[in-house]
Protein backbone atom coordinates (compact mmCIF):
# COMPACT_ATOMS: atom_id res chain seq x y z
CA UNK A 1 0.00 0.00 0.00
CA UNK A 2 0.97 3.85 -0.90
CA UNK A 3 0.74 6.52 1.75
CA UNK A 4 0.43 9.75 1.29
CA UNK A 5 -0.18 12.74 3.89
CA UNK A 6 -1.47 15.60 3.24
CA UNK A 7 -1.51 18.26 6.06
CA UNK A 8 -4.91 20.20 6.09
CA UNK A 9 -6.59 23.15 7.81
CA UNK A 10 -5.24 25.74 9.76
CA UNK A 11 -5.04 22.99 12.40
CA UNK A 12 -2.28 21.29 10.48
CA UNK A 13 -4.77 17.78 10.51
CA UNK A 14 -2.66 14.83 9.08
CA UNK A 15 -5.19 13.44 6.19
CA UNK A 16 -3.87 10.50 5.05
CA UNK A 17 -4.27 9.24 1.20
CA UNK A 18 -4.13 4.81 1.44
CA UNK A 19 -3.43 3.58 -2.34
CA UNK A 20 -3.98 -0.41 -3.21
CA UNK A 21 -0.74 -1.20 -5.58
CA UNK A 22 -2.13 -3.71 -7.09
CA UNK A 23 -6.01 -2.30 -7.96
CA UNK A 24 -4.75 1.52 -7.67
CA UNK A 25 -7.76 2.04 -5.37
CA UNK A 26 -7.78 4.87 -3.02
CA UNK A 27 -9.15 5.88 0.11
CA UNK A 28 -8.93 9.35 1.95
CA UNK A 29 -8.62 9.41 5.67
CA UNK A 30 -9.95 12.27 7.98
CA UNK A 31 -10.62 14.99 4.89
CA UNK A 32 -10.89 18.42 6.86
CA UNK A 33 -10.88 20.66 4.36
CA UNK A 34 -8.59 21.58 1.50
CA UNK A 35 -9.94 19.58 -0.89
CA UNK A 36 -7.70 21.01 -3.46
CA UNK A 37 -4.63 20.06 -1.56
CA UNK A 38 -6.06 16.59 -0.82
CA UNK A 39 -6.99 15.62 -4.94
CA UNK A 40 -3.61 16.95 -5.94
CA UNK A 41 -2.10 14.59 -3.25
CA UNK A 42 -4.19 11.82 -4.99
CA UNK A 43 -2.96 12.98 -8.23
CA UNK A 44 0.79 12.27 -7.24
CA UNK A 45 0.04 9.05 -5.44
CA UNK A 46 -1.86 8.02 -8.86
CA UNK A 47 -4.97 6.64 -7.06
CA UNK A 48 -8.70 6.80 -7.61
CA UNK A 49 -10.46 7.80 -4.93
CA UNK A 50 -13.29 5.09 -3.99
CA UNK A 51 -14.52 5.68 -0.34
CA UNK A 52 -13.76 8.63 2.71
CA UNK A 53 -12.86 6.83 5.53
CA UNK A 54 -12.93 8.64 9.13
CA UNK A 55 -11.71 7.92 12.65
CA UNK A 56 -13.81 10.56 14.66
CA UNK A 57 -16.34 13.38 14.30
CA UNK A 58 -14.01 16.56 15.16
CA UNK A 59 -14.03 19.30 12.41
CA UNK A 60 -10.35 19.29 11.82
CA UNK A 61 -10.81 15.64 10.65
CA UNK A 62 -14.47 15.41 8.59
CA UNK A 63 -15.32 18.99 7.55
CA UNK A 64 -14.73 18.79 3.85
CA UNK A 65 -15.89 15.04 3.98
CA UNK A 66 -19.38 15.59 3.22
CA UNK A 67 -18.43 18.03 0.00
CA UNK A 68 -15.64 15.51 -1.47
CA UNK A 69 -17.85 12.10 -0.92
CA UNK A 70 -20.54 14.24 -3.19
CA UNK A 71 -17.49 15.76 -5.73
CA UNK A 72 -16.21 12.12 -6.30
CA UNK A 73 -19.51 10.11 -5.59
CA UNK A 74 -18.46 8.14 -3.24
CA UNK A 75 -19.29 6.68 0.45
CA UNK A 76 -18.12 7.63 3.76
CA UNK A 77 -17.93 4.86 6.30
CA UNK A 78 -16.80 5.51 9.56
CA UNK A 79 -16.58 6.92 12.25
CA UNK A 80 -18.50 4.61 15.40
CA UNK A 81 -21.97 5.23 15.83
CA UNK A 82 -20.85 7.24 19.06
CA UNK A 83 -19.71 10.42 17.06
CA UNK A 84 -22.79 10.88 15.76
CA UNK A 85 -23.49 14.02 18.03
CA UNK A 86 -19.75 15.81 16.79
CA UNK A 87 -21.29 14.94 12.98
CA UNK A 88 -24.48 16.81 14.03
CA UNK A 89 -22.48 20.15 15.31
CA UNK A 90 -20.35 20.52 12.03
CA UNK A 91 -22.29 23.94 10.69
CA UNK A 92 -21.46 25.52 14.21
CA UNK A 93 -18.39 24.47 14.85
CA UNK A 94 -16.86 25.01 11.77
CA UNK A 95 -18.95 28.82 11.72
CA UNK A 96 -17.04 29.01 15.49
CA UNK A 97 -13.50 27.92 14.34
CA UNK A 98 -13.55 30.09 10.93
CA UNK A 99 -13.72 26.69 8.67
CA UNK A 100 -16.46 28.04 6.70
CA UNK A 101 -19.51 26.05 6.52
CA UNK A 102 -20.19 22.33 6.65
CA UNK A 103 -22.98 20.40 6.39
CA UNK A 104 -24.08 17.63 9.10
CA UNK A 105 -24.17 14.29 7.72
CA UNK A 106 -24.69 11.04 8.56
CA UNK A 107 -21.93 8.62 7.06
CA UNK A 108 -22.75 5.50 4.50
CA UNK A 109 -21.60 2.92 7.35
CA UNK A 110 -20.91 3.23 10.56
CA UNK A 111 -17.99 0.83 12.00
CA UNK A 112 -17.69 -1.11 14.95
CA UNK A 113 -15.02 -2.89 16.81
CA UNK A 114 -13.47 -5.64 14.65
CA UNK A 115 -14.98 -3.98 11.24
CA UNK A 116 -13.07 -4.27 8.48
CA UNK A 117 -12.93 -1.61 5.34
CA UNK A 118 -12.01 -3.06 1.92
CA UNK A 119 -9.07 -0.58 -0.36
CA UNK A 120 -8.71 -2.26 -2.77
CA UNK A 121 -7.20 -5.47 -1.97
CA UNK A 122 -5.78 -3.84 1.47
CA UNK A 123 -7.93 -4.74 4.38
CA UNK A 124 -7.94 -2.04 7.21
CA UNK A 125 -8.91 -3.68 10.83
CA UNK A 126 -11.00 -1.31 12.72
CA UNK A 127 -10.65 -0.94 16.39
CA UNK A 128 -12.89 1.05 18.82
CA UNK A 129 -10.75 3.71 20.72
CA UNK A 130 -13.14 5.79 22.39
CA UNK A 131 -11.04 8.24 25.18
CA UNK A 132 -10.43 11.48 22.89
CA UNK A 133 -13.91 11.31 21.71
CA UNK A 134 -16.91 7.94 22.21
CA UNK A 135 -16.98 6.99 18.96
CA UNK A 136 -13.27 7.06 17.57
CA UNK A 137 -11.88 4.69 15.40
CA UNK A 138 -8.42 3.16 14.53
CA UNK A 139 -7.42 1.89 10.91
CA UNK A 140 -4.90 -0.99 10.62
CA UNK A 141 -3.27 -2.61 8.29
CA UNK A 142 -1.94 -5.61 9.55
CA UNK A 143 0.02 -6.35 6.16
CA UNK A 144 1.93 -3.20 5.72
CA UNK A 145 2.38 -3.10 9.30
CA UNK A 146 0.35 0.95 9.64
CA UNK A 147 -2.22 2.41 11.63
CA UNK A 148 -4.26 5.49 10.92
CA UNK A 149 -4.87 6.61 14.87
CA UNK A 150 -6.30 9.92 14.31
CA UNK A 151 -6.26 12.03 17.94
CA UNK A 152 -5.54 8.83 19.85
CA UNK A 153 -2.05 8.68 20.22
CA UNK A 154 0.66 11.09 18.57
CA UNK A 155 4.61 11.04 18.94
CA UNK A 156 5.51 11.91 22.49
CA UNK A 157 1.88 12.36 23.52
CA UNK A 158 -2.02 11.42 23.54
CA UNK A 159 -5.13 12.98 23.02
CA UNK A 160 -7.26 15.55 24.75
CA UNK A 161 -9.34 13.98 26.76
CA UNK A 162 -11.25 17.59 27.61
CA UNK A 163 -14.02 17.59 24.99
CA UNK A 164 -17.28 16.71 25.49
CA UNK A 165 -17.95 12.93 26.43
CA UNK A 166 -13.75 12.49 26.83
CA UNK A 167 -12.76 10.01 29.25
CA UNK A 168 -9.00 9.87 30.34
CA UNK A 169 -9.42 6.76 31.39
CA UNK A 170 -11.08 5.10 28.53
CA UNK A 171 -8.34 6.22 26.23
CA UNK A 172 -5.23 5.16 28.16
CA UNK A 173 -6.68 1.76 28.47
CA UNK A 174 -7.60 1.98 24.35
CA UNK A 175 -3.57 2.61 23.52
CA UNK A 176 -2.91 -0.27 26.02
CA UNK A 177 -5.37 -3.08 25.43
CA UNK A 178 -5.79 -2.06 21.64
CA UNK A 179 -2.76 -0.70 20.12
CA UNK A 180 -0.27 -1.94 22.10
CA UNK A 181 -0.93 -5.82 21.41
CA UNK A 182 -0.89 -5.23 17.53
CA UNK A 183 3.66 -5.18 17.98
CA UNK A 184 5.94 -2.69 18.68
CA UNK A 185 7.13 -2.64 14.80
CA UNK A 186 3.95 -1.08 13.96
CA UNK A 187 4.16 2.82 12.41
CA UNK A 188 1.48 4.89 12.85
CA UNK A 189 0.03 8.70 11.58
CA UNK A 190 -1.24 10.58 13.98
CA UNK A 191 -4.16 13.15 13.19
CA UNK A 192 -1.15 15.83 13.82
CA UNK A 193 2.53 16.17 13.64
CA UNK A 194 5.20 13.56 12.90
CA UNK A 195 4.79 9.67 12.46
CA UNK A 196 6.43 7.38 15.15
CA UNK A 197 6.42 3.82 16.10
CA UNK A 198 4.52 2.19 18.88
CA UNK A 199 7.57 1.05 20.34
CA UNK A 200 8.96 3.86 20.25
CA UNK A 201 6.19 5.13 22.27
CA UNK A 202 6.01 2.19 24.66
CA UNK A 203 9.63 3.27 25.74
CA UNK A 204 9.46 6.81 25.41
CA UNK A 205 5.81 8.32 25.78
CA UNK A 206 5.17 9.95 28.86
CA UNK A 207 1.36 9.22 29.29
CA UNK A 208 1.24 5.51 28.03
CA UNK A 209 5.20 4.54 27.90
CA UNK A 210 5.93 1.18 29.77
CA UNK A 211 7.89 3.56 31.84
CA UNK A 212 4.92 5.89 32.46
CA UNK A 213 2.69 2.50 33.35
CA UNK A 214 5.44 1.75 36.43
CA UNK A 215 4.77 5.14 38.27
């Protein structure tokens, strides 16, 4: 599988582009806006875009998902039923944040724990990691050895757990029983900043490092 990320919004949002080698079909992950930016990234990556694929309901990571699915005619599945109330708050929040406007929307399939999404001939697992927000999802690909993990987990850190319907608790114990067991070789995009390796976080991480788990 190609990978391509293209940073998006003023929040610098990682949107990820996943590209089946072998059937050139192509999914986009977490489309906030900049749907310019994202098609030229498709462009370069030679893919055809055939589903929008999202791991949780803030505006930084869906806003423009709505608008592309209906440019390219194609379906959005994801995220977990749970985000349905961030999906239903898109036209203020993105009003309140200076995004413009985007419509609510209610996605073509909602996932669930041990879902899996089709690219292709790439198979994404999909793993329930509520914490950040109720409904968040994870994207693996067991194959390639990647995981889309949206505002779960980022290099050094973890996600807010200050939004509505966060629980601290819920998300350390996501990255733990969830993440962790899929092997420490396993690289991973966060929804911001630079890409990292979950062993690299098991040793290093402050919030969820082995080290961290000891205190």
């Amino acid at each position: 599988m190609k990978l391509g990320i293209v940073p998006v919004t003023p929040f610098e949002q990682n949107c990820s582009i996943l590209v089946c080698q072998e059937t050139g079909d192509a999914a986009v992950v977490d489309p906030g806006g900049d749907i310019e930016k994202i098609l030229d990234g498709v462009k370069q990556l030679g893919g055809t875009v055939k589903k929008i694929l999202l791991t949780h309901g803030h505006l930084d990571h869906c806003a423009a998902a709505k608008d592309l699915a209906d440019q390219l005619h194609v379906p959005i599945e994801g995220p977990q039923i749970e985000e349905r109330f961030w999906l239903d708050q898109l036209p203020e929040q993105t009003v309140r944040f200076g995004f413009g406007h985007a419509k609510a929307f209610t996605p073509t399939r909602w996932l669930e724990d041990g879902d899996h999404v089709k690219v292709g001939n790439v198979d994404l697992e999909v793993f329930h990691c509520p914490g950040h927000t109720p409904g968040h999802v994870v994207f693996f690909d067991r194959e390639d050895r990647l995981a889309i993990v949206g505002d779960v987990l980022f290099a050094g850190s973890i996600g807010r757990t200050d939004f509505p319907r966060g629980n601290h608790a819920d998300l350390i114990n996501a990255i733990k029983t969830k993440l962790w067991p899929l092997g420490d070789d396993v690289q991973f995009v966060p929804g911001h900043g630079p890409m990292s390796t979950f062993g690299e976080e098991r040793a290093s991480n402050p919030y969820v490092g082995d080290q961290a788990s000891q205190q």
